[in-house]
C-alpha atoms as a PDB file:
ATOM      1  CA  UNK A   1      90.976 103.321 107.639  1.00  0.00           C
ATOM      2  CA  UNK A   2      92.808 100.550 109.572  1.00  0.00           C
ATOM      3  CA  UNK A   3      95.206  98.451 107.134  1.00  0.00           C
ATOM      4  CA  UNK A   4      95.882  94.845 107.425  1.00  0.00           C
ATOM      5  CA  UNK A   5      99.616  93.506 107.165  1.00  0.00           C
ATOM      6  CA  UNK A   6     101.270  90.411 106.883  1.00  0.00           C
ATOM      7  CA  UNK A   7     104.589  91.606 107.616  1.00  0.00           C
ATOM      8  CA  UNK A   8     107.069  94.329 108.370  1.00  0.00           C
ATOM      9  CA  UNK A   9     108.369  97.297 107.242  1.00  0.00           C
ATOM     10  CA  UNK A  10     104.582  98.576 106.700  1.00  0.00           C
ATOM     11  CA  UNK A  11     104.297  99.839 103.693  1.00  0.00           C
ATOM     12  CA  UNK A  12     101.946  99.094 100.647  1.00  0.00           C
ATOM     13  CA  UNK A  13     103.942  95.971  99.673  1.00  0.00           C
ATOM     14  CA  UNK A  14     103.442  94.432 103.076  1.00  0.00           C
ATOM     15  CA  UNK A  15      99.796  95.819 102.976  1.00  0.00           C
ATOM     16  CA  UNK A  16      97.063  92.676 102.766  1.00  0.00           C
ATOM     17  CA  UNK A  17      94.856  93.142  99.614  1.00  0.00           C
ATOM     18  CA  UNK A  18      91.256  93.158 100.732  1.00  0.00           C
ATOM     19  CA  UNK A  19      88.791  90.877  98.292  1.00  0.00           C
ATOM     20  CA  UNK A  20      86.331  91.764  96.350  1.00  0.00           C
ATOM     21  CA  UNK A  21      82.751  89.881  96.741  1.00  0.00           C
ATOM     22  CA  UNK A  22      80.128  89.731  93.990  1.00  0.00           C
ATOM     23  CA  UNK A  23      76.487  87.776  92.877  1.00  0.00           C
ATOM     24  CA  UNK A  24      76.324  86.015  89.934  1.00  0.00           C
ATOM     25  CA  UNK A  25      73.898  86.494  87.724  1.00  0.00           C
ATOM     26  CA  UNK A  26      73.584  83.620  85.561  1.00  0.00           C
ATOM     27  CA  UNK A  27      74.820  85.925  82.417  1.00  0.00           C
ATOM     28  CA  UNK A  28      77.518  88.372  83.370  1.00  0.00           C
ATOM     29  CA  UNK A  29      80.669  87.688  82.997  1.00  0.00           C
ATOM     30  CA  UNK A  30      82.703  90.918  83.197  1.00  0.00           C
ATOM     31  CA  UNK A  31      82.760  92.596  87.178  1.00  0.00           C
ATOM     32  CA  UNK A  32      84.998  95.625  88.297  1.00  0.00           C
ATOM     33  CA  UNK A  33      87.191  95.574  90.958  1.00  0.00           C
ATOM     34  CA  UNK A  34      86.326  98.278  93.887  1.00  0.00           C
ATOM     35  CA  UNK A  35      88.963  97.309  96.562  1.00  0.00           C
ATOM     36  CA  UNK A  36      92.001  97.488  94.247  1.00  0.00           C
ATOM     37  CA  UNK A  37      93.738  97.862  91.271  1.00  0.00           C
ATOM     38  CA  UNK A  38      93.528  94.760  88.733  1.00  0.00           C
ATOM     39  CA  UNK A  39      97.272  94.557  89.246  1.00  0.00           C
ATOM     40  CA  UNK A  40      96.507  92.867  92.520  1.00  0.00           C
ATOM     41  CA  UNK A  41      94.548  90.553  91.476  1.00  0.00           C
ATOM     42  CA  UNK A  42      95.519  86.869  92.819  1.00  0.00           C
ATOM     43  CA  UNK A  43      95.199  84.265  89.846  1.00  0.00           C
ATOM     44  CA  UNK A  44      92.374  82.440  90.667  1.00  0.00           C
ATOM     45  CA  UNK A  45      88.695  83.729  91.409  1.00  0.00           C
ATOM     46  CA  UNK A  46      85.798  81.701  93.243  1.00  0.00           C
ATOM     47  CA  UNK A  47      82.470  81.338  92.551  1.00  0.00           C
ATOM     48  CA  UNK A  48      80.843  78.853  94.840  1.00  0.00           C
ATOM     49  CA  UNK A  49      82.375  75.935  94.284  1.00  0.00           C
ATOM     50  CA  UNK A  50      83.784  76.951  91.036  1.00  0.00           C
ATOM     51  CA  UNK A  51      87.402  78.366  90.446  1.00  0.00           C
ATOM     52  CA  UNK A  52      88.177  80.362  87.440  1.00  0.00           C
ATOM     53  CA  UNK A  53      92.215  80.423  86.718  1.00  0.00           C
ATOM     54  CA  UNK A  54      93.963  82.911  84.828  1.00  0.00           C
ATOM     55  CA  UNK A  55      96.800  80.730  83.670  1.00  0.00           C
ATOM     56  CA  UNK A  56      93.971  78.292  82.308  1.00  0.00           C
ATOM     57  CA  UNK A  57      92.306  81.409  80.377  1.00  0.00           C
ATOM     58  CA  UNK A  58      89.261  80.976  83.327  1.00  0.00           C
ATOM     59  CA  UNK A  59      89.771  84.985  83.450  1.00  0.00           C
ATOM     60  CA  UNK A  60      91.244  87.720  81.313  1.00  0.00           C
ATOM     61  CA  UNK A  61      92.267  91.570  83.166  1.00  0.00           C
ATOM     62  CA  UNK A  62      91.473  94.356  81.456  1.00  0.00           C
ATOM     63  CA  UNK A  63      93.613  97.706  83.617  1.00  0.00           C
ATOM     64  CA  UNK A  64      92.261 100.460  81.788  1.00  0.00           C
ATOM     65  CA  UNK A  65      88.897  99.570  83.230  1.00  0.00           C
ATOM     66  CA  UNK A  66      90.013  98.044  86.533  1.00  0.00           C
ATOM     67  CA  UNK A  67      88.058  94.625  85.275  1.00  0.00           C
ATOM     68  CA  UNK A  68      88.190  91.074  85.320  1.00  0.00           C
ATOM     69  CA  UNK A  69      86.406  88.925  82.635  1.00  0.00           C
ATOM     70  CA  UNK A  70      85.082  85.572  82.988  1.00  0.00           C
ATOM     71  CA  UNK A  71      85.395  82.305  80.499  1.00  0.00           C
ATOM     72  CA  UNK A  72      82.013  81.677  81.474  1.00  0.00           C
ATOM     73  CA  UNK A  73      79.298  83.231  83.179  1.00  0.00           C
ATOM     74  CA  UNK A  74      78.988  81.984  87.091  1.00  0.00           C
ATOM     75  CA  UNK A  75      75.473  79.955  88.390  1.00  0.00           C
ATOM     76  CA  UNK A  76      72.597  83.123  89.231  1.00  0.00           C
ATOM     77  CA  UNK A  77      72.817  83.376  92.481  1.00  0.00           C
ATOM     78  CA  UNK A  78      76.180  82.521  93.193  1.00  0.00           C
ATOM     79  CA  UNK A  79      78.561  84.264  95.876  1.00  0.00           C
ATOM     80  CA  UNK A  80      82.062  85.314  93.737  1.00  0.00           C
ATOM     81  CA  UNK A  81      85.421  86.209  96.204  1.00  0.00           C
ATOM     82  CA  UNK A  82      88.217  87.847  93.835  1.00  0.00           C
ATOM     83  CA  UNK A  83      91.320  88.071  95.919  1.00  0.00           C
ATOM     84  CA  UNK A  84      94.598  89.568  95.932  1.00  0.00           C
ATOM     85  CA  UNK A  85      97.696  88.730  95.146  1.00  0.00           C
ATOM     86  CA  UNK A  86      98.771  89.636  99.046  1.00  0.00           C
ATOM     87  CA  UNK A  87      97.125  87.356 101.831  1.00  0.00           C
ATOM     88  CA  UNK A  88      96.981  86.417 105.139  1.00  0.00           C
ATOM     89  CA  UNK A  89      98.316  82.302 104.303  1.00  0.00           C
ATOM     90  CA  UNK A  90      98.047  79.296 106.800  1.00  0.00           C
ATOM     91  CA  UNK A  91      99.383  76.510 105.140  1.00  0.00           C
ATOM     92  CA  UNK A  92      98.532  73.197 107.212  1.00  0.00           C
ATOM     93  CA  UNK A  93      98.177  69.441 106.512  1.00  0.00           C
ATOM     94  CA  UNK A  94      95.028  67.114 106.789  1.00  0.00           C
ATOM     95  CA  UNK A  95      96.222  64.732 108.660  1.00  0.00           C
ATOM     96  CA  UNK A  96      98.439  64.130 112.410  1.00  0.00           C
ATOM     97  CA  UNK A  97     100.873  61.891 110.800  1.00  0.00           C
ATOM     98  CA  UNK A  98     103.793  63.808 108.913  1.00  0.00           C
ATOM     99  CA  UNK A  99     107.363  63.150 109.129  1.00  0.00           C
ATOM    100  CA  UNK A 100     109.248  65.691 110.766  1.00  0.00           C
ATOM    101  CA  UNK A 101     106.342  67.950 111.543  1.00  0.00           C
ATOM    102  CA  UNK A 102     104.822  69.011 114.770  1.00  0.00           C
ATOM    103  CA  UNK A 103     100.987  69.986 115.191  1.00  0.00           C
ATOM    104  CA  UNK A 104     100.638  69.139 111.450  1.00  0.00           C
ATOM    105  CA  UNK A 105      97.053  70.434 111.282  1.00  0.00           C
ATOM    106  CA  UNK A 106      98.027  73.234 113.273  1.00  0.00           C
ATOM    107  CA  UNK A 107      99.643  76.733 112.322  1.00  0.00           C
ATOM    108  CA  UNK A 108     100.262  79.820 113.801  1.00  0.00           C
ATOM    109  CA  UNK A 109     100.179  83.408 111.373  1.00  0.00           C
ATOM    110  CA  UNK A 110     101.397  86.655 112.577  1.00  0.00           C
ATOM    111  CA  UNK A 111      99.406  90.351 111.316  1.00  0.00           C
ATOM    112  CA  UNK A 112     100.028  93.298 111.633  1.00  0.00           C
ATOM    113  CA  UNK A 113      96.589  96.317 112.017  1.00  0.00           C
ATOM    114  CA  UNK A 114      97.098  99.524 111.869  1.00  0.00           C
ATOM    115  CA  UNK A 115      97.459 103.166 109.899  1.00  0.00           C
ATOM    116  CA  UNK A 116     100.751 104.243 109.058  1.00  0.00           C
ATOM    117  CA  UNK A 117      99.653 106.651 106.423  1.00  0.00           C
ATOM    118  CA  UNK A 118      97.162 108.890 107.916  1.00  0.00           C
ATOM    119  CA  UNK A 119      97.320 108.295 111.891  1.00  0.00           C
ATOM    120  CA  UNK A 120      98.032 111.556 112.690  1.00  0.00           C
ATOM    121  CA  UNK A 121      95.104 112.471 111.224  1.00  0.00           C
ATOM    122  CA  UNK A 122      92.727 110.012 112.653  1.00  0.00           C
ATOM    123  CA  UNK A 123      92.133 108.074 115.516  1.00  0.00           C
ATOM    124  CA  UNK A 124      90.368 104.697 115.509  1.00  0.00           C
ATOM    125  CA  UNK A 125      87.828 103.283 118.287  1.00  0.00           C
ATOM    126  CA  UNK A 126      85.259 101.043 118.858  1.00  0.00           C
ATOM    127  CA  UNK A 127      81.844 101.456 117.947  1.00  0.00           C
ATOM    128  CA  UNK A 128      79.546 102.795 121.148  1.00  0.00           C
ATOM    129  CA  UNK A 129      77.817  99.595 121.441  1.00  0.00           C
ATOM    130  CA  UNK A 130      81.318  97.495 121.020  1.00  0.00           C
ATOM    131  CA  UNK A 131      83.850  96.853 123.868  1.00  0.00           C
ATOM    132  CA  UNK A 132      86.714  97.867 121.536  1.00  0.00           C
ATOM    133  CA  UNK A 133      87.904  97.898 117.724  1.00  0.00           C
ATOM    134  CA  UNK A 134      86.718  93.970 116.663  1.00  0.00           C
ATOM    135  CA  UNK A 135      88.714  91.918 114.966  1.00  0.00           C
ATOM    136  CA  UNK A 136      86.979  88.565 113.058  1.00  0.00           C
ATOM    137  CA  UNK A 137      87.280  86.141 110.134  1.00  0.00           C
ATOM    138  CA  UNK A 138      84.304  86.258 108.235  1.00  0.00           C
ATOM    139  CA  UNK A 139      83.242  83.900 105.149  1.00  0.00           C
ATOM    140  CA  UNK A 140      82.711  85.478 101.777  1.00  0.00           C
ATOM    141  CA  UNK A 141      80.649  82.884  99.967  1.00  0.00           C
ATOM    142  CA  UNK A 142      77.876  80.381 100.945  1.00  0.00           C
ATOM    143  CA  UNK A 143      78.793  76.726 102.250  1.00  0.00           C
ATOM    144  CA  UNK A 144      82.031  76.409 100.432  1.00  0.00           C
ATOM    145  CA  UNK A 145      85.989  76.128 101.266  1.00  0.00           C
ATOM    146  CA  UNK A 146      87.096  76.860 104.854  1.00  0.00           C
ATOM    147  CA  UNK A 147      85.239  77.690 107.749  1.00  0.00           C
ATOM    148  CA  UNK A 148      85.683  80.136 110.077  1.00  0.00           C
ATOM    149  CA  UNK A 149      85.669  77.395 113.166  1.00  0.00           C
ATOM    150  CA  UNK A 150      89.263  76.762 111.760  1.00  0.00           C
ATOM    151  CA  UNK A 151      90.049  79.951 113.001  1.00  0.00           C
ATOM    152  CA  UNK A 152      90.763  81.855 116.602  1.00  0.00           C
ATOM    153  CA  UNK A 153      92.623  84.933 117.179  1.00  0.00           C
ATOM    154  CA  UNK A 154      94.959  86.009 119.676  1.00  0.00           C
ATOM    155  CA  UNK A 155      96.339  89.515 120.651  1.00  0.00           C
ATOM    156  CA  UNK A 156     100.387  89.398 120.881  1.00  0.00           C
ATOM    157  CA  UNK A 157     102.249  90.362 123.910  1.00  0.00           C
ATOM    158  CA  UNK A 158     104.924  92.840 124.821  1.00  0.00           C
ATOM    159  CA  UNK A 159     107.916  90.673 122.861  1.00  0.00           C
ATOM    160  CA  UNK A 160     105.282  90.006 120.054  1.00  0.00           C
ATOM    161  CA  UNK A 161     104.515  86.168 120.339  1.00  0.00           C
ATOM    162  CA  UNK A 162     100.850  84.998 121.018  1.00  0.00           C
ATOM    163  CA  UNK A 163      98.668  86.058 124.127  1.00  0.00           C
ATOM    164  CA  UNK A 164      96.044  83.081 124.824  1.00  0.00           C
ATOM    165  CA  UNK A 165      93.855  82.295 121.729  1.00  0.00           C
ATOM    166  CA  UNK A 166      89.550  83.091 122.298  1.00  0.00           C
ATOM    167  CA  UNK A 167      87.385  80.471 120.986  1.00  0.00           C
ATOM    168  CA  UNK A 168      87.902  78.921 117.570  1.00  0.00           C
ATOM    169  CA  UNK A 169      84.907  81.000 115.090  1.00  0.00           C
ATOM    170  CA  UNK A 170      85.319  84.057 117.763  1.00  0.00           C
ATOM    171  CA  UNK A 171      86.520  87.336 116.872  1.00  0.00           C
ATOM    172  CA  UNK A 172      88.808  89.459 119.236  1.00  0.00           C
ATOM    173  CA  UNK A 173      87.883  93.007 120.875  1.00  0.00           C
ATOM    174  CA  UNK A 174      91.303  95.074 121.382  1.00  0.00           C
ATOM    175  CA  UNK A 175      91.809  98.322 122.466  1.00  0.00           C
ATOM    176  CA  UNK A 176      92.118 101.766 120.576  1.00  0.00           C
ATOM    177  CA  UNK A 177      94.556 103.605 118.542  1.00  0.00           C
ATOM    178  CA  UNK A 178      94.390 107.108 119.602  1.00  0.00           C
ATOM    179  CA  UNK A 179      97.505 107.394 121.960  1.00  0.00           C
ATOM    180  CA  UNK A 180     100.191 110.374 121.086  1.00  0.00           C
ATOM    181  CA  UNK A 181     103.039 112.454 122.933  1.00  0.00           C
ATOM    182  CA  UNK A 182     105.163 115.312 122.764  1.00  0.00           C
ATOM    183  CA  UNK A 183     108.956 114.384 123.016  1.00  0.00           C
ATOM    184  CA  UNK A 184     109.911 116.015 126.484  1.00  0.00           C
ATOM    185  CA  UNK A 185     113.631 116.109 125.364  1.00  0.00           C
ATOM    186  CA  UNK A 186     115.461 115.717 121.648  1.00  0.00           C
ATOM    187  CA  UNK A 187     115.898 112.194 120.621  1.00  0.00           C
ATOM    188  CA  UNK A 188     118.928 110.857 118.960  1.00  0.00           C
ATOM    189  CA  UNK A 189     118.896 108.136 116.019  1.00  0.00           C
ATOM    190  CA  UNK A 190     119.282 104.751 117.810  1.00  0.00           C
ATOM    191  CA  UNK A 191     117.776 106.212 121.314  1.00  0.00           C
ATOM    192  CA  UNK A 192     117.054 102.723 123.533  1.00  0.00           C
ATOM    193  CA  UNK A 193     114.311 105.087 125.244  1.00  0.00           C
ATOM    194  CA  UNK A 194     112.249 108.453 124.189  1.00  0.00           C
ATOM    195  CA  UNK A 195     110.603 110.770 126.846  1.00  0.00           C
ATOM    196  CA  UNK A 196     107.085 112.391 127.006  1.00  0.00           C
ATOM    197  CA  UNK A 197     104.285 113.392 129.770  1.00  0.00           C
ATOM    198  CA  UNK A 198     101.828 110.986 128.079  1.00  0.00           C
ATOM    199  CA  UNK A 199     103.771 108.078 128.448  1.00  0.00           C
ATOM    200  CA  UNK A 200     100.941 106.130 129.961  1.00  0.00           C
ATOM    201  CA  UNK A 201      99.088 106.007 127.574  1.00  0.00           C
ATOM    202  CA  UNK A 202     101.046 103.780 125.375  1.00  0.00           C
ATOM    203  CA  UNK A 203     101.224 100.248 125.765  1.00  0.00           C
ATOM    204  CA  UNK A 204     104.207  97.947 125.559  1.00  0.00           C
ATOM    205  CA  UNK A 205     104.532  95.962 122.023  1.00  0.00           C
ATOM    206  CA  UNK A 206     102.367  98.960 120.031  1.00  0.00           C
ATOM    207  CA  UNK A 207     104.164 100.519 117.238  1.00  0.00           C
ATOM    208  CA  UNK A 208     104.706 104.485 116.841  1.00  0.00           C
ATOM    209  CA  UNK A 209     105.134 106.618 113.748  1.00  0.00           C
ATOM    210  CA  UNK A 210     107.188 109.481 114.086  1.00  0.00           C
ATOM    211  CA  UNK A 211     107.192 112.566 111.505  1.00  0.00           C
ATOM    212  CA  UNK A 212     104.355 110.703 109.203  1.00  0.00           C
ATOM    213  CA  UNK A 213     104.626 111.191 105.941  1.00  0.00           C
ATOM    214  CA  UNK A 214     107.540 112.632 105.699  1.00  0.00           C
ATOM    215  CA  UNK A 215     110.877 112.128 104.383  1.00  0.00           C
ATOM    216  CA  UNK A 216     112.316 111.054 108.360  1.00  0.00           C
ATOM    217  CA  UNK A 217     109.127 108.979 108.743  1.00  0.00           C
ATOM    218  CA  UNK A 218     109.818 105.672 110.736  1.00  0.00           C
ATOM    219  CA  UNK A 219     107.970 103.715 113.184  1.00  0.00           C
ATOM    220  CA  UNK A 220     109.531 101.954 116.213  1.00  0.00           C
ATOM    221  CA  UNK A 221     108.238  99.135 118.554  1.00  0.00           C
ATOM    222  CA  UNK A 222     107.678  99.466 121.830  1.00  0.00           C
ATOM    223  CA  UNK A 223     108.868  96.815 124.461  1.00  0.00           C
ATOM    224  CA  UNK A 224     108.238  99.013 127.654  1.00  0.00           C
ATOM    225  CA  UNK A 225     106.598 101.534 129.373  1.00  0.00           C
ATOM    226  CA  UNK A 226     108.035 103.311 132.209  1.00  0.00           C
ATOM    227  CA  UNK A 227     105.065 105.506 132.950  1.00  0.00           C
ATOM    228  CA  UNK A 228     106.033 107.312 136.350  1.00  0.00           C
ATOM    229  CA  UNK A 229     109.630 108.019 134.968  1.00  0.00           C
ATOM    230  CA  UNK A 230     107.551 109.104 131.761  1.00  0.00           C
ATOM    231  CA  UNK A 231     109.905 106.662 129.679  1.00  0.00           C
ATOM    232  CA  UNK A 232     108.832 104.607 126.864  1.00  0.00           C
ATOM    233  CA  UNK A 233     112.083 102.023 125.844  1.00  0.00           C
ATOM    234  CA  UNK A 234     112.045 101.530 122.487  1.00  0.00           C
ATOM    235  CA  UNK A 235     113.477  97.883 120.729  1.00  0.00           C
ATOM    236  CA  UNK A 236     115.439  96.726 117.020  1.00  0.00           C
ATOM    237  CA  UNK A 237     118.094  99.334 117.587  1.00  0.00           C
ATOM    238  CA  UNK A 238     115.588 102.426 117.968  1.00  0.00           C
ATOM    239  CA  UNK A 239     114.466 105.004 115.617  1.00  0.00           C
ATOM    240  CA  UNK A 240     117.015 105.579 112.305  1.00  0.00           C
ATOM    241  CA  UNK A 241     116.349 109.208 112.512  1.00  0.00           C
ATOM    242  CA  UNK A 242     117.301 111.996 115.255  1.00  0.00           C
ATOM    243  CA  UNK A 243     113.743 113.591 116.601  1.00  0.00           C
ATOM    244  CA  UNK A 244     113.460 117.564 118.397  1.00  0.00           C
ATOM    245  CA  UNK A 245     111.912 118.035 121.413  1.00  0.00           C
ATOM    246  CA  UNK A 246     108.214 118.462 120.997  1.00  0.00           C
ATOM    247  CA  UNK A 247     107.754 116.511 118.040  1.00  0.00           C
ATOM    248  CA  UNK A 248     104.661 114.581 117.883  1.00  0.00           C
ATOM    249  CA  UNK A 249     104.426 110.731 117.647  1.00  0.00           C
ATOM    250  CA  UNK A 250     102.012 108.457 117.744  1.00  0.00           C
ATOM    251  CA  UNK A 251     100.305 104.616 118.651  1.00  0.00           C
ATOM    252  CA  UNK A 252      99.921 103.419 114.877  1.00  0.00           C
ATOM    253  CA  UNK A 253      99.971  99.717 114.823  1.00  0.00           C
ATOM    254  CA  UNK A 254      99.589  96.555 116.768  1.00  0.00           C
ATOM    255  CA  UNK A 255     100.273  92.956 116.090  1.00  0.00           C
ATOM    256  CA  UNK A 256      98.128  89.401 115.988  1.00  0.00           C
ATOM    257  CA  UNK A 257      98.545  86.141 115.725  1.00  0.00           C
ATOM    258  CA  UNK A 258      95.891  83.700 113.581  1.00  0.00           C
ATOM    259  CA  UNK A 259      95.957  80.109 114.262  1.00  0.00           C
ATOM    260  CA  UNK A 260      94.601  77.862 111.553  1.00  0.00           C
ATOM    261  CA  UNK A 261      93.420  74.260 112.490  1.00  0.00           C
ATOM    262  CA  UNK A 262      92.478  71.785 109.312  1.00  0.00           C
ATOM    263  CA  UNK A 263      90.220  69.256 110.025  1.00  0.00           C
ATOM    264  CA  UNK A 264      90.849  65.636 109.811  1.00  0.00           C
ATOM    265  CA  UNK A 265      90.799  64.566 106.757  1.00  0.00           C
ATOM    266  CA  UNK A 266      89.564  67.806 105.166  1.00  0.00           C
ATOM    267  CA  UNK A 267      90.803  67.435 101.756  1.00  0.00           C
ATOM    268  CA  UNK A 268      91.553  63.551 101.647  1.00  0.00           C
ATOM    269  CA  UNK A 269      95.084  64.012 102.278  1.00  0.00           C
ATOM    270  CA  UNK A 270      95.336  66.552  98.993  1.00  0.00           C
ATOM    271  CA  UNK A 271      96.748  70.056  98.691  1.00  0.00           C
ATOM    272  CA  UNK A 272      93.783  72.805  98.228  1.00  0.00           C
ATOM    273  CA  UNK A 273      93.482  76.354  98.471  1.00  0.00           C
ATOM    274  CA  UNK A 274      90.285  78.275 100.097  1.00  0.00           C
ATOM    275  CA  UNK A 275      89.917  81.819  99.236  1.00  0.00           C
ATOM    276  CA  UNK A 276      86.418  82.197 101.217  1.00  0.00           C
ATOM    277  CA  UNK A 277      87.883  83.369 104.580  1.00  0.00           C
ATOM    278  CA  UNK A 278      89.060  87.121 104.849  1.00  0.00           C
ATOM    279  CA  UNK A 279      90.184  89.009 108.027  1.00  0.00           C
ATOM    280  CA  UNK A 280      88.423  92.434 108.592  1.00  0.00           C
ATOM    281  CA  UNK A 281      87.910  94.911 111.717  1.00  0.00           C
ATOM    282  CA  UNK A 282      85.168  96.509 112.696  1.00  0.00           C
ATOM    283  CA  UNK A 283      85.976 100.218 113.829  1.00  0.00           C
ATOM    284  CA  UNK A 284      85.255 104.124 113.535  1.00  0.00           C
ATOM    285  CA  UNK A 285      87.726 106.319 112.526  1.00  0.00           C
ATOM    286  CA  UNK A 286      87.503 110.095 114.585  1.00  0.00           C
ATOM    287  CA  UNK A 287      89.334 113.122 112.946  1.00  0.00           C
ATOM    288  CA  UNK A 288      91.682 114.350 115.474  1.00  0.00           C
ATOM    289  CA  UNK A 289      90.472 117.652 116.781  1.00  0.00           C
ATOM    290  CA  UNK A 290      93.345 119.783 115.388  1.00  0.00           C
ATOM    291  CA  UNK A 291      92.728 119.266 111.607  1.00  0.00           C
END
């Protein structure tokens, strides 16, 4: 599956936690987590409009079971987002006039998507009826918190700051992650450039894992593509690890920006917190046709 980050090196602790949605019933009060282990459980769960805290015994964790428990039982009906302790934060004002602060309402969040773990195993593409993988914000619960107008997307360019932004509530459409090459010639640790007869299929400012999974596994940014020399220039002082001629590598992650824009007034010029907004990508994952 494609992975969500919200920083570099990629690696679980980097990894975004994905929520866990659920429908109150009017009487339960204990729900097990499917997305992840209770250990990632961020300290406050929504249910509507109501927020159950941990530190205010709203919710107890129980790990052998991989379940939360309520104080109370939430409203029947009710839409429940239990998040993790790892998010993709925006943290803006409510209003255009704060000291020493530009765009106050404004703020721009860097991601990371991608599969470091198992991309040389699978490829990932759009669905047939899409014009590439899609990447949104979508609202977890009914009527309550942020909105996804707030929101607009932007692919990043070759140096890794923001392309132009879509629409504010629009998702993005990018392209696929199913680029790989042969190394035409041995590559030393801290190579500026690699070589291979695929270069161009690789796009400047994609990431590529080398040897993945094991013990010399990196990945390495890409800042150019050189395709008729069949040179791909590699930046941040190039791989760590020395690589042999004809060893696979491949396009594993890209990066995106979020922009967050608070309303006016939004929370009467106090600090909140919405959990009701989570990224997500819509693709289909192809094994590779050699495993």
């Amino acid at each position: 599956m494609l992975y969500f980050f919200y920083e570099t090196p990629f690696s679980v602790g980097t990894q975004l936690d994905p929520v866990d949605t659920y429908a109150g019933t009017g009487a339960q009060v204990t729900f097990t987590l499917v997305n992840k282990q209770v250990g990632s459980l961020a300290s406050t769960i929504t249910f509507n409009n109501t927020q159950y805290a941990q530190y205010s015994n709203g919710f107890t964790k129980n790990a052998s079971n991989n379940t939360f428990t309520l104080a109370t039982a939430p409203a029947n009906g009710s839409v429940g987002v239990a998040p993790g302790i790892s998010a993709l934060t925006g943290a803006a004002f409510d209003n255009d006039n704060v000291p020493g602060v530009t765009n106050p309402r404004e703020v721009e969040v860097p991601f990371w998507y991608g599969d470091p773990y198992n991309i040389n195993q699978f490829t990932y593409l759009g669905f047939p009826a899409d014009p590439g993988i899609g990447i949104s914000f979508v609202n977890e619960t009914s009527g309550f918190g942020a909105d996804v107008s707030w929101c607009s997307l932007a692919c990043a360019n070759a140096s890794g700051g923001p392309l132009t932004y879509g629409a504010t509530g629009d998702g993005i459409w990018v392209g696929p992650l199913n680029a790989f090459g042969s190394l035409a010639a041995s590559s030393a640790a801290g190579a500026s450039s690699i070589f291979c007869g695929t270069a161009s299929s690789f796009t400047a400012g994609d990431y590529i894992a080398f040897n993945v999974g094991q013990v010399n596994f990196e990945i390495c940014h890409i800042s150019n593509v050189a395709p008729f020399s069949y040179r791909i220039d590699l930046d941040s002082g190039g791989p760590n690890f020395d690589h042999a001629e004809g060893e696979l590598f491949y396009a594993a992650l890209r990066k995106g920006w979020a922009k967050f824009t608070i309303p006016l007034n939004q929370t009467n010029n106090s600090a909140a917190n919405y959990y009701n907004l989570a990224i997500r990508r819509r693709a289909r994952s192809n094994a590779r046709p050699w495993i």
